[in-house]
Protein backbone atom coordinates (compact mmCIF):
# COMPACT_ATOMS: atom_id res chain seq x y z
CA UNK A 1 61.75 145.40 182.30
CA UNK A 2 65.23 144.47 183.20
CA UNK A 3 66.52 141.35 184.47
CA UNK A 4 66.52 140.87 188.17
CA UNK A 5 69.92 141.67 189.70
CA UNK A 6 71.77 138.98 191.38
CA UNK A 7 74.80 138.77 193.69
CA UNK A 8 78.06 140.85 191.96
CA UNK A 9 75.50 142.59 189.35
CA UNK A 10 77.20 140.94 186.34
CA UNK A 11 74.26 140.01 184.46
CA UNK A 12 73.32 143.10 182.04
CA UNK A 13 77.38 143.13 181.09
CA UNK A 14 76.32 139.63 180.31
CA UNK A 15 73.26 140.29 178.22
CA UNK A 16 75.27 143.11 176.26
CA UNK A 17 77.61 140.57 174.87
CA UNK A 18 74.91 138.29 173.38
CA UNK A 19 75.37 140.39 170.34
CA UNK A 20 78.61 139.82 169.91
CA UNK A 21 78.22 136.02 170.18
CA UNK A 22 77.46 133.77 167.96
CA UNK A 23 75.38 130.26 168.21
CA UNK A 24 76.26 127.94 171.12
CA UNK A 25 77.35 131.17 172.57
CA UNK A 26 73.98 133.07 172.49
CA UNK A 27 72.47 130.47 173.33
CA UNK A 28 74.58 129.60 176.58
CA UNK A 29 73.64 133.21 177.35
CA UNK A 30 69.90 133.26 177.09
CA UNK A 31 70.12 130.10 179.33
CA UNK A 32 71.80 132.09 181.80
CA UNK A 33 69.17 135.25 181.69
CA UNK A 34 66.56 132.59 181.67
CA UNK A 35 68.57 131.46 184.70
CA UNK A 36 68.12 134.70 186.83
CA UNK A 37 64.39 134.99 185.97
CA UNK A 38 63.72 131.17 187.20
CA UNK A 39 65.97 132.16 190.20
CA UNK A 40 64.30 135.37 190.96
CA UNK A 41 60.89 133.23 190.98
CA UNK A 42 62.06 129.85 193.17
CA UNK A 43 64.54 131.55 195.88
CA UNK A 44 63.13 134.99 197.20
CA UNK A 45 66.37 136.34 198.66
CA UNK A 46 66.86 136.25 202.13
CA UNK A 47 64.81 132.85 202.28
CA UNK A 48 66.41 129.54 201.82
CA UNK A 49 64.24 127.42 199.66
CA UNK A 50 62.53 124.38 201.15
CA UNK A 51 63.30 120.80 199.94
CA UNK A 52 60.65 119.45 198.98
CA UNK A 53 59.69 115.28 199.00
CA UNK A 54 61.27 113.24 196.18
CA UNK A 55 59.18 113.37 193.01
CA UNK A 56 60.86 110.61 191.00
CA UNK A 57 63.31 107.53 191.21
CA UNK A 58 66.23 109.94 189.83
CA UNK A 59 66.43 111.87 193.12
CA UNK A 60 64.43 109.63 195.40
CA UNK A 61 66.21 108.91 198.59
CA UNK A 62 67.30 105.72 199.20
CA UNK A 63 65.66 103.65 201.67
CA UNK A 64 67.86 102.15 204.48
CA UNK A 65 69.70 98.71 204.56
CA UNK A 66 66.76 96.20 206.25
CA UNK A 67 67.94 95.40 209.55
CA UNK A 68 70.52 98.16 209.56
CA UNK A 69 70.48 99.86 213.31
CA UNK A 70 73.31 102.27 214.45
CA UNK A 71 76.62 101.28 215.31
CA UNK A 72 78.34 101.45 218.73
CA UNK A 73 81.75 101.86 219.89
CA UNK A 74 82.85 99.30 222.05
CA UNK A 75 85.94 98.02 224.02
CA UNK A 76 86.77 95.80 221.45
CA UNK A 77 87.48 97.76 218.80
CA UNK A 78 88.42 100.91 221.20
CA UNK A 79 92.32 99.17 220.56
CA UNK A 80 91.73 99.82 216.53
CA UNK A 81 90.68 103.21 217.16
CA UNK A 82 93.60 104.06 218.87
CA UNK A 83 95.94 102.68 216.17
CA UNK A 84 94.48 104.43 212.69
CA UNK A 85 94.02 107.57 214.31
CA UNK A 86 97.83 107.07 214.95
CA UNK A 87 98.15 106.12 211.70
CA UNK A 88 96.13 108.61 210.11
CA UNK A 89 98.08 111.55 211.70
CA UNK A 90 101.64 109.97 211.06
CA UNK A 91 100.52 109.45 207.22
CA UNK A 92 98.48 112.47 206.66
CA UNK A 93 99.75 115.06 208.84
CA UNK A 94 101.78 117.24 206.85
CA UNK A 95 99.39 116.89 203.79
CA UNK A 96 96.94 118.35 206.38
CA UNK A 97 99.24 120.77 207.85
CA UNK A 98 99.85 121.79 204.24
CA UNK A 99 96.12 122.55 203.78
CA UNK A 100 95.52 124.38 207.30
CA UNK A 101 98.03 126.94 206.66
CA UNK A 102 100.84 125.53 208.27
CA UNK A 103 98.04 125.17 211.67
CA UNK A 104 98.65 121.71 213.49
CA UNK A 105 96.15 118.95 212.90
CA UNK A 106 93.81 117.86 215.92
CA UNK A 107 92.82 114.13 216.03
CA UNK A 108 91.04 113.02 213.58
CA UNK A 109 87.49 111.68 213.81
CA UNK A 110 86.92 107.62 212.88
CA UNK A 111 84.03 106.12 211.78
CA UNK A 112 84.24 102.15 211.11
CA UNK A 113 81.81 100.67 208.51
CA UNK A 114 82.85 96.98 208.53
CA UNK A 115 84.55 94.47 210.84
CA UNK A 116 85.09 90.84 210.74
CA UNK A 117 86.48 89.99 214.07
CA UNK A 118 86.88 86.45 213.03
CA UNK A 119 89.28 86.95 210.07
CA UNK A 120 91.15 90.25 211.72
CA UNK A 121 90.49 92.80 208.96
CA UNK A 122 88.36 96.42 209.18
CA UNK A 123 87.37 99.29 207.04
CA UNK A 124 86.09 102.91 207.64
CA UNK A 125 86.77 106.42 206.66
CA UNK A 126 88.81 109.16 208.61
CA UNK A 127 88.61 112.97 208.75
CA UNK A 128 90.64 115.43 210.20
CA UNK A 129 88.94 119.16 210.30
CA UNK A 130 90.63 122.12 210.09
CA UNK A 131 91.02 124.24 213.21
CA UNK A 132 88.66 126.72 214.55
CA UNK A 133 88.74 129.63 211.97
CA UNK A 134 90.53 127.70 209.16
CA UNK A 135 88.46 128.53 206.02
CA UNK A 136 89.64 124.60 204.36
CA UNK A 137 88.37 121.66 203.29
CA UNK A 138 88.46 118.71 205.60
CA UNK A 139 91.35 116.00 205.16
CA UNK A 140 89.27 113.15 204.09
CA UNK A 141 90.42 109.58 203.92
CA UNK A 142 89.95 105.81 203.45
CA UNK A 143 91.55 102.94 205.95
CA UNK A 144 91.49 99.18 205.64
CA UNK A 145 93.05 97.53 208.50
CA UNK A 146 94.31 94.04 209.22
CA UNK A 147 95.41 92.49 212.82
CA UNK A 148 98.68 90.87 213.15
CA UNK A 149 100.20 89.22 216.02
CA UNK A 150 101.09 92.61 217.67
CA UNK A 151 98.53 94.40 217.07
CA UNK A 152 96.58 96.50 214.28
CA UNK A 153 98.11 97.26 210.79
CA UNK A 154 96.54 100.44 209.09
CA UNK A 155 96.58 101.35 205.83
CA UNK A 156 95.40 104.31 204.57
CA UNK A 157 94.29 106.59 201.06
CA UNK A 158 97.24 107.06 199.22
CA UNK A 159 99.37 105.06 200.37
CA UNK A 160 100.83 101.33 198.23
CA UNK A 161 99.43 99.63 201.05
CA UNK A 162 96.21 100.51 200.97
CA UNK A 163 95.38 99.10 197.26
CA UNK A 164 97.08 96.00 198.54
CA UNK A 165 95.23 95.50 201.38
CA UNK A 166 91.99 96.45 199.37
CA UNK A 167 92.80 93.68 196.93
CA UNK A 168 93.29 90.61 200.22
CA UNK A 169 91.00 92.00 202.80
CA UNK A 170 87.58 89.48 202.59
CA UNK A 171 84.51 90.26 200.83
CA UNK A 172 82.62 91.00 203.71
CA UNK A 173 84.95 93.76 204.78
CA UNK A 174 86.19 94.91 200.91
CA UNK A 175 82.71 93.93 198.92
CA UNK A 176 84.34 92.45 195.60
CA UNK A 177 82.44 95.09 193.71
CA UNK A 178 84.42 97.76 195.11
CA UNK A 179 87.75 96.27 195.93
CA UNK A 180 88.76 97.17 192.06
CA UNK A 181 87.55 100.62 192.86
CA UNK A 182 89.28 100.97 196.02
CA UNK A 183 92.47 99.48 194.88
CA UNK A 184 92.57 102.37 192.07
CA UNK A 185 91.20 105.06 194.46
CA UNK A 186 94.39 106.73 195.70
CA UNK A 187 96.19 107.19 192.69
CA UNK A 188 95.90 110.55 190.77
CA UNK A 189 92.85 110.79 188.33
CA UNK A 190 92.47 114.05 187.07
CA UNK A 191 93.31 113.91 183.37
CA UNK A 192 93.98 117.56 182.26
CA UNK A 193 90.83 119.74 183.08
CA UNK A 194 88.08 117.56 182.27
CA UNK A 195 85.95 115.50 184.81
CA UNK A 196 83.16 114.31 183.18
CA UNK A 197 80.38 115.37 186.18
CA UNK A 198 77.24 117.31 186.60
CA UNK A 199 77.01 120.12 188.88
CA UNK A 200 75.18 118.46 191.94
CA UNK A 201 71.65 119.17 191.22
CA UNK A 202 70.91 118.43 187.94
CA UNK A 203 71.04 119.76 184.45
CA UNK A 204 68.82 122.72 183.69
CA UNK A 205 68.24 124.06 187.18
CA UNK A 206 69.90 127.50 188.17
CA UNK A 207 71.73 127.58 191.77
CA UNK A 208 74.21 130.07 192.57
CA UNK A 209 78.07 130.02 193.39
CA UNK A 210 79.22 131.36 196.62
CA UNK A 211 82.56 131.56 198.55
CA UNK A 212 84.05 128.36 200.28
CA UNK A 213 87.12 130.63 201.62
CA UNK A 214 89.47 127.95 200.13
CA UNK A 215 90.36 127.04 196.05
CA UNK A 216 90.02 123.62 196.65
CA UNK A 217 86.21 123.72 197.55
CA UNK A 218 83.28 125.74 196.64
CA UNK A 219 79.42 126.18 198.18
CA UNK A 220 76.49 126.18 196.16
CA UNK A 221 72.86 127.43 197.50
CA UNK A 222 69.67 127.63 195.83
CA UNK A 223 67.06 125.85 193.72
CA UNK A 224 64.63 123.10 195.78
CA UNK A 225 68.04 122.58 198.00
CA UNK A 226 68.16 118.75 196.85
CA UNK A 227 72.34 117.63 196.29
CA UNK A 228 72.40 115.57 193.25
CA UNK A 229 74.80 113.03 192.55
CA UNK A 230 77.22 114.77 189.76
CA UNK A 231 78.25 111.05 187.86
CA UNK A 232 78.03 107.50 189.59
CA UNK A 233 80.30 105.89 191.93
CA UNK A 234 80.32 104.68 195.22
CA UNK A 235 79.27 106.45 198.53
CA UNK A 236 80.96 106.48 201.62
CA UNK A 237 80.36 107.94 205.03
CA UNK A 238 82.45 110.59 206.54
CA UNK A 239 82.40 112.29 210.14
CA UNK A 240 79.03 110.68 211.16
CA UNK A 241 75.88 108.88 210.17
CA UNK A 242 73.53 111.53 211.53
CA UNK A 243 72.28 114.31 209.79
CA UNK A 244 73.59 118.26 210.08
CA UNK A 245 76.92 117.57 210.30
CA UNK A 246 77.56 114.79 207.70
CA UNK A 247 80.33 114.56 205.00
CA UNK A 248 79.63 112.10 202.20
CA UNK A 249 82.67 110.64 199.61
CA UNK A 250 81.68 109.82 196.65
CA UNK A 251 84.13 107.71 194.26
CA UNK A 252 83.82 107.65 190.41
CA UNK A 253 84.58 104.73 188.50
CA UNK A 254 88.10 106.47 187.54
CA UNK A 255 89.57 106.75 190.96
CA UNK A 256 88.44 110.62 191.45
CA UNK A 257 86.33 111.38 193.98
CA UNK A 258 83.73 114.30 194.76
CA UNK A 259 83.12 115.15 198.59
CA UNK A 260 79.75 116.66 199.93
CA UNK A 261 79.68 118.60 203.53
CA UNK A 262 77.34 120.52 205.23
CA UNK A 263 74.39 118.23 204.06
CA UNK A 264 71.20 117.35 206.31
CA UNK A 265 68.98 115.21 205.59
CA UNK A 266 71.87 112.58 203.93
CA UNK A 267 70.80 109.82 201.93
CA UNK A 268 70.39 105.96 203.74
CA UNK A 269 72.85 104.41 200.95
CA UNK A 270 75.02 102.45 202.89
CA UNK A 271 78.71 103.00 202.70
CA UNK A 272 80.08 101.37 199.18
CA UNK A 273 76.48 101.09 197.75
CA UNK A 274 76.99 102.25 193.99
CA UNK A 275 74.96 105.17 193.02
CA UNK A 276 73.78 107.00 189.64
CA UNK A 277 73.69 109.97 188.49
CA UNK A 278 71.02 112.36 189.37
CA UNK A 279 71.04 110.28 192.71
CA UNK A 280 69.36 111.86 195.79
CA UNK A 281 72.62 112.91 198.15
CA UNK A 282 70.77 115.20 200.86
CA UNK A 283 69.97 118.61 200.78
CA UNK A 284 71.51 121.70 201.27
CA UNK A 285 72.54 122.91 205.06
CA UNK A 286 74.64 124.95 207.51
CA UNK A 287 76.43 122.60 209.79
CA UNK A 288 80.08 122.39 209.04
CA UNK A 289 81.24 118.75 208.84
CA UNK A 290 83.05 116.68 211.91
CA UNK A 291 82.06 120.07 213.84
CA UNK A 292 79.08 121.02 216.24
CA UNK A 293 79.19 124.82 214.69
CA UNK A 294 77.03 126.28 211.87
CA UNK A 295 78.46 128.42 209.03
CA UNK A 296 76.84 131.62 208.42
CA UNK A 297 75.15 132.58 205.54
CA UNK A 298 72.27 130.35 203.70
CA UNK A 299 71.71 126.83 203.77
CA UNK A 300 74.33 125.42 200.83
CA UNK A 301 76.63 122.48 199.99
CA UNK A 302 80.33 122.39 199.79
CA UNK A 303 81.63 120.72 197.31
CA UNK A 304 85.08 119.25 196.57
CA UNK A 305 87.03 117.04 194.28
CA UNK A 306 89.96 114.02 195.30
CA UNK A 307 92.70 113.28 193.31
CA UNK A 308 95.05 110.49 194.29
CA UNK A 309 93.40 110.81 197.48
CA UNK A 310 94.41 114.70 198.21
CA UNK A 311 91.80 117.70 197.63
CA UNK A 312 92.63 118.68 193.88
CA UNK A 313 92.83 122.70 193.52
CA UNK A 314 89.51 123.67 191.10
CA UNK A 315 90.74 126.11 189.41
CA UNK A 316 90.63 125.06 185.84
CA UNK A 317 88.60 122.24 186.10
CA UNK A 318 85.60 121.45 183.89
CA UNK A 319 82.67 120.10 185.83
CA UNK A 320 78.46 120.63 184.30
CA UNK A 321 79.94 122.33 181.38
CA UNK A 322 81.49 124.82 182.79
CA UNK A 323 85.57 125.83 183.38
CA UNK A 324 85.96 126.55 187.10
CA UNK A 325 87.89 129.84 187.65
CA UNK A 326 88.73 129.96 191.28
CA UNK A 327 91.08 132.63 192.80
CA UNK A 328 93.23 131.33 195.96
CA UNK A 329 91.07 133.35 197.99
CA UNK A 330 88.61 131.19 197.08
CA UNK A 331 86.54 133.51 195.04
CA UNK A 332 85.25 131.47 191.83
CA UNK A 333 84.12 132.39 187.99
CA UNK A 334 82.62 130.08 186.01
CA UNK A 335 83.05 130.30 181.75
CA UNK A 336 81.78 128.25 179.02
CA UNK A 337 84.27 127.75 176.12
CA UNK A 338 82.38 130.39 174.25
CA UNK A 339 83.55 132.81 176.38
CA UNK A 340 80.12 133.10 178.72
CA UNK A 341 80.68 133.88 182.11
CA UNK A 342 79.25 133.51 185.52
CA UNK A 343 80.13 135.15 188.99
CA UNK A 344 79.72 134.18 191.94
CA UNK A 345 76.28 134.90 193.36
CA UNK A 346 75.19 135.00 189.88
CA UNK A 347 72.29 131.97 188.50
CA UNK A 348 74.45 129.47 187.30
CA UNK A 349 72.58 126.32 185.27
CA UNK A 350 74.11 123.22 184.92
CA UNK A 351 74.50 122.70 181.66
CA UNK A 352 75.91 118.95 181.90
CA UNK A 353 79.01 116.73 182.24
CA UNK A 354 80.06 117.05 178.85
CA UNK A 355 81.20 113.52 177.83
CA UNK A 356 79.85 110.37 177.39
CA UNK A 357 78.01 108.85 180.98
CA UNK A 358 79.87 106.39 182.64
CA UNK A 359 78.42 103.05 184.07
CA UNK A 360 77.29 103.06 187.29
CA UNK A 361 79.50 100.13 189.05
CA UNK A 362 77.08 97.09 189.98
CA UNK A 363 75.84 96.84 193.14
CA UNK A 364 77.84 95.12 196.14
CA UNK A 365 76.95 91.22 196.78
CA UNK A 366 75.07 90.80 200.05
CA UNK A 367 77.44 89.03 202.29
CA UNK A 368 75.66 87.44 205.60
CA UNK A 369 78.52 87.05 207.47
CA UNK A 370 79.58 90.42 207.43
CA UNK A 371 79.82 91.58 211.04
CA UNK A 372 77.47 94.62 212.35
CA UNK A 373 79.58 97.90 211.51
CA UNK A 374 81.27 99.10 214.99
CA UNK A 375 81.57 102.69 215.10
CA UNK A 376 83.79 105.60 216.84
CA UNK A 377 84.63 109.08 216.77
C-alpha cells in the first residue's frame, strides 16, 4: 500500500531516493515516511487536532504567579503610555515601514509588566501590527523607561540605551536575573546558520509546514497542537495577557529570540520567568496577534526568530535539524544535510537542535516591593 499523500505530493519522489542514500541519510528518510503514516493516523485532514491536558512536567503548563490578578490602565501611567508609543514609532518606524511594504505603521499596542512609581522606572513590551492585508510579522519590541524631571525617558530594543538602562533600572523593575540578558538582547545573535533550537513541539513528533506569506516567519499545524518551547530563555508578553490573540517573546541565553503568535490557551509564566526546553507555550490557534481577526486555514502557530532585536529572514537557518529554505514569497523547504527534503504541507519531524543544550537561566528573585504591573493597549 502506498504512503498516504500529503500537502504538495512530494513524498514517493522522497521514498525513491532512499536508494540512493546512504546511512544518516536513509535513515532521515524512513523517519520522514514514518512521519506521514503517524500523521495520517493523529490529524484526519480537514480536522484540527485537539490539545489534549498536560501529561508530564516537560510540557505542563505553568501555574500562575500566587496573588497575580490582571492589570489595569490607569491615569497614572496613561502619561507613560503616551510617551513610548511616541517613542516606539520615532525609533522603529522605518524598520516597520521596511517590513510592511513600504505601508505606514499604525500605533502600536503597549503592554506594561512592571512599575515602581517610587523610584521612576518601568518595563513592558510593544508591538506594532502590520496593516489590514499585510501578510508580515509583527514589529515586536522591548522598553525600559525611566522618569526625569520633564517627563518619561524611553528606551527601546535595539537601541545603546536600552542595555544601559537595563543594567541601572532596580531589581524590581529589571529582575537581576535577566538584566544580563536584557542588556545583550538587542545586539545581533545569529552566528552563521546555526541556532541551536528545537522545532516547537518536540523531537520525534511530525507537524507540517505551511505558508506564513512572509520569509521572516513560518506557521506550523498539526500533531496534539501543544507549542513547545524550542531551547530555554526567558518569556515575555506581547499584545495581551488573554488568550486568542496573544504573542509570546521568548529570549535565549545568546541574545536571539524566537516569537510565538496566534497561540490560545498561552502559558501563566509571568513575563521574564526563565523557561526550559520542551516547556508548555500554548497551543496552536487562529487569531492573528494585536488583532480581533482570525486567519483562515487550520488552527497553527507562527513562528519567528529576533536578531539584534529585528525579525531575522529564515531562509538558511538551521533550527530541529533541519536547513530552512524559505522563498520571499514565503513558501518554505526544509533539507537535512544529507540532502533529505521536506515541503511544505509535507510531515515534517523534529529531529532536534543539533548542538549541545544550553542552561536554562535561573529563575528571577522574588522582589516584594515590586509594584502591581499597570497595563495598556
Amino acid at each position: 500500500m502506498s504512503p498516504p499523500r500529503s500537502g504538495g505530493g512530494s513524498v514517493l519522489p522522497l521514498a525513491n531516493r532512499i536508494v540512493r542514500l546512504g546511512g544518516a541519510g536513509a535513515g532521515a528518510v524512513l523517519l520522514v515516511l514514518c512521519a506521514v503514516v503517524t500523521q495520517a493516523v493523529q490529524s484526519p485532514p480537514g480536522r484540527p487536532a485537539a490539545a489534549p491536558e498536560p501529561a508530564s512536567k516537560r510540557t505542563r503548563p505553568a501555574r500562575a504567579p500566587r496573588g497575580a490578578r490582571p492589570a489595569t490602565t490607569t491615569a497614572k501611567t496613561a502619561p507613560l503610555v503616551r510617551t513610548v508609543r511616541t517613542a516606539v514609532l520615532r525609533q522603529r518606524s522605518a524598520i516597520a515601514r521596511r517590513e510592511f511594504g513600504g505601508r505606514a505603521p499604525a500605533a502600536p499596542t503597549v503592554l506594561l509588566s512592571r512599575a515602581d512609581a517610587a523610584k521612576g522606572w518601568a518595563f513592558g513590551s510593544s508591538v506594532i501590527a502590520p496593516p489590514a492585508g499585510v501578510d508580515a510579522p509583527p514589529d515586536a519590541s522591548l522598553f525600559i523607561a525611566r522618569h526625569v524631571k520633564n517627563g518619561w525617558q524611553v528606551s527601546v530594543t535595539g537601541t545603546p540605551a536600552f542595555a544601559a538602562f537595563a543594567r541601572r533600572a532596580p531589581s524590581d523593575v529589571v529582575p537581576d536575573g535577566e538584566r544580563a540578558l536584557l542588556a545583550k538582547y538587542g545586539k545581533a545573535a545569529v552566528s552563521g546558520a546555526a541556532t541551536g533550537l528545537e522545532l516547537p513541539w518536540g523531537p520525534g513528533r511530525p507537524w507540517t509546514m505551511r505558508p506564513a506569506g512572509d520569509p521572516r516567519a513560518i506557521a506550523f499545524a498539526g500533531g496534539d497542537g501543544r507549542v513547545l518551547a524550542p531551547g530555554p530563555g526567558r518569556l515575555y508578553r506581547l499584545c495581551s495577557r488573554t488568550s486568542g490573540h496573544a504573542m509570546l517573546l521568548l529570549i535565549h541565553p545568546n541574545g536571539l529570540a524566537s516569537t510565538f503568535s496566534r497561540l490560545s490557551a498561552p502559558t501563566a509564566v509571568k513575563d521574564g520567568g526563565a523557561v526550559r526546553t520542551g516547556a508548555y507555550l500554548g497551543t496552536t490557534g487562529r487569531g492573528l496577534p494585536c488583532s480581533p481577526r482570525q486567519a483562515a486555514g487550520p488552527a497553527s502557530v507562527v513562528f519567528g526568530l529576533l536578531s539584534g532585536g529585528q525579525p531575522a529572514a529564515l531562509n538558511g537557518v538551521r533550527i530541529g535539524g533541519w536547513t530552512l529554505q524559505v522563498a520571499a514569497s514565503g513558501r518554505a523547504v526544509a533539507a537535512t544535510r544529507s540532502g533529505v527534503r521536506v515541503r511544505q504541507g509535507d510531515p515534517l519531524p523534529d529531529l532536534g537542535g543539533g548542538a549541545a543544550p544550553t542552561p536554562a537561566p535561573s529563575p528571577s528573585p522574588a522582589s516584594p516591593s515590586a509594584s502591581p504591573p499597570p497595563a495598556a493597549t
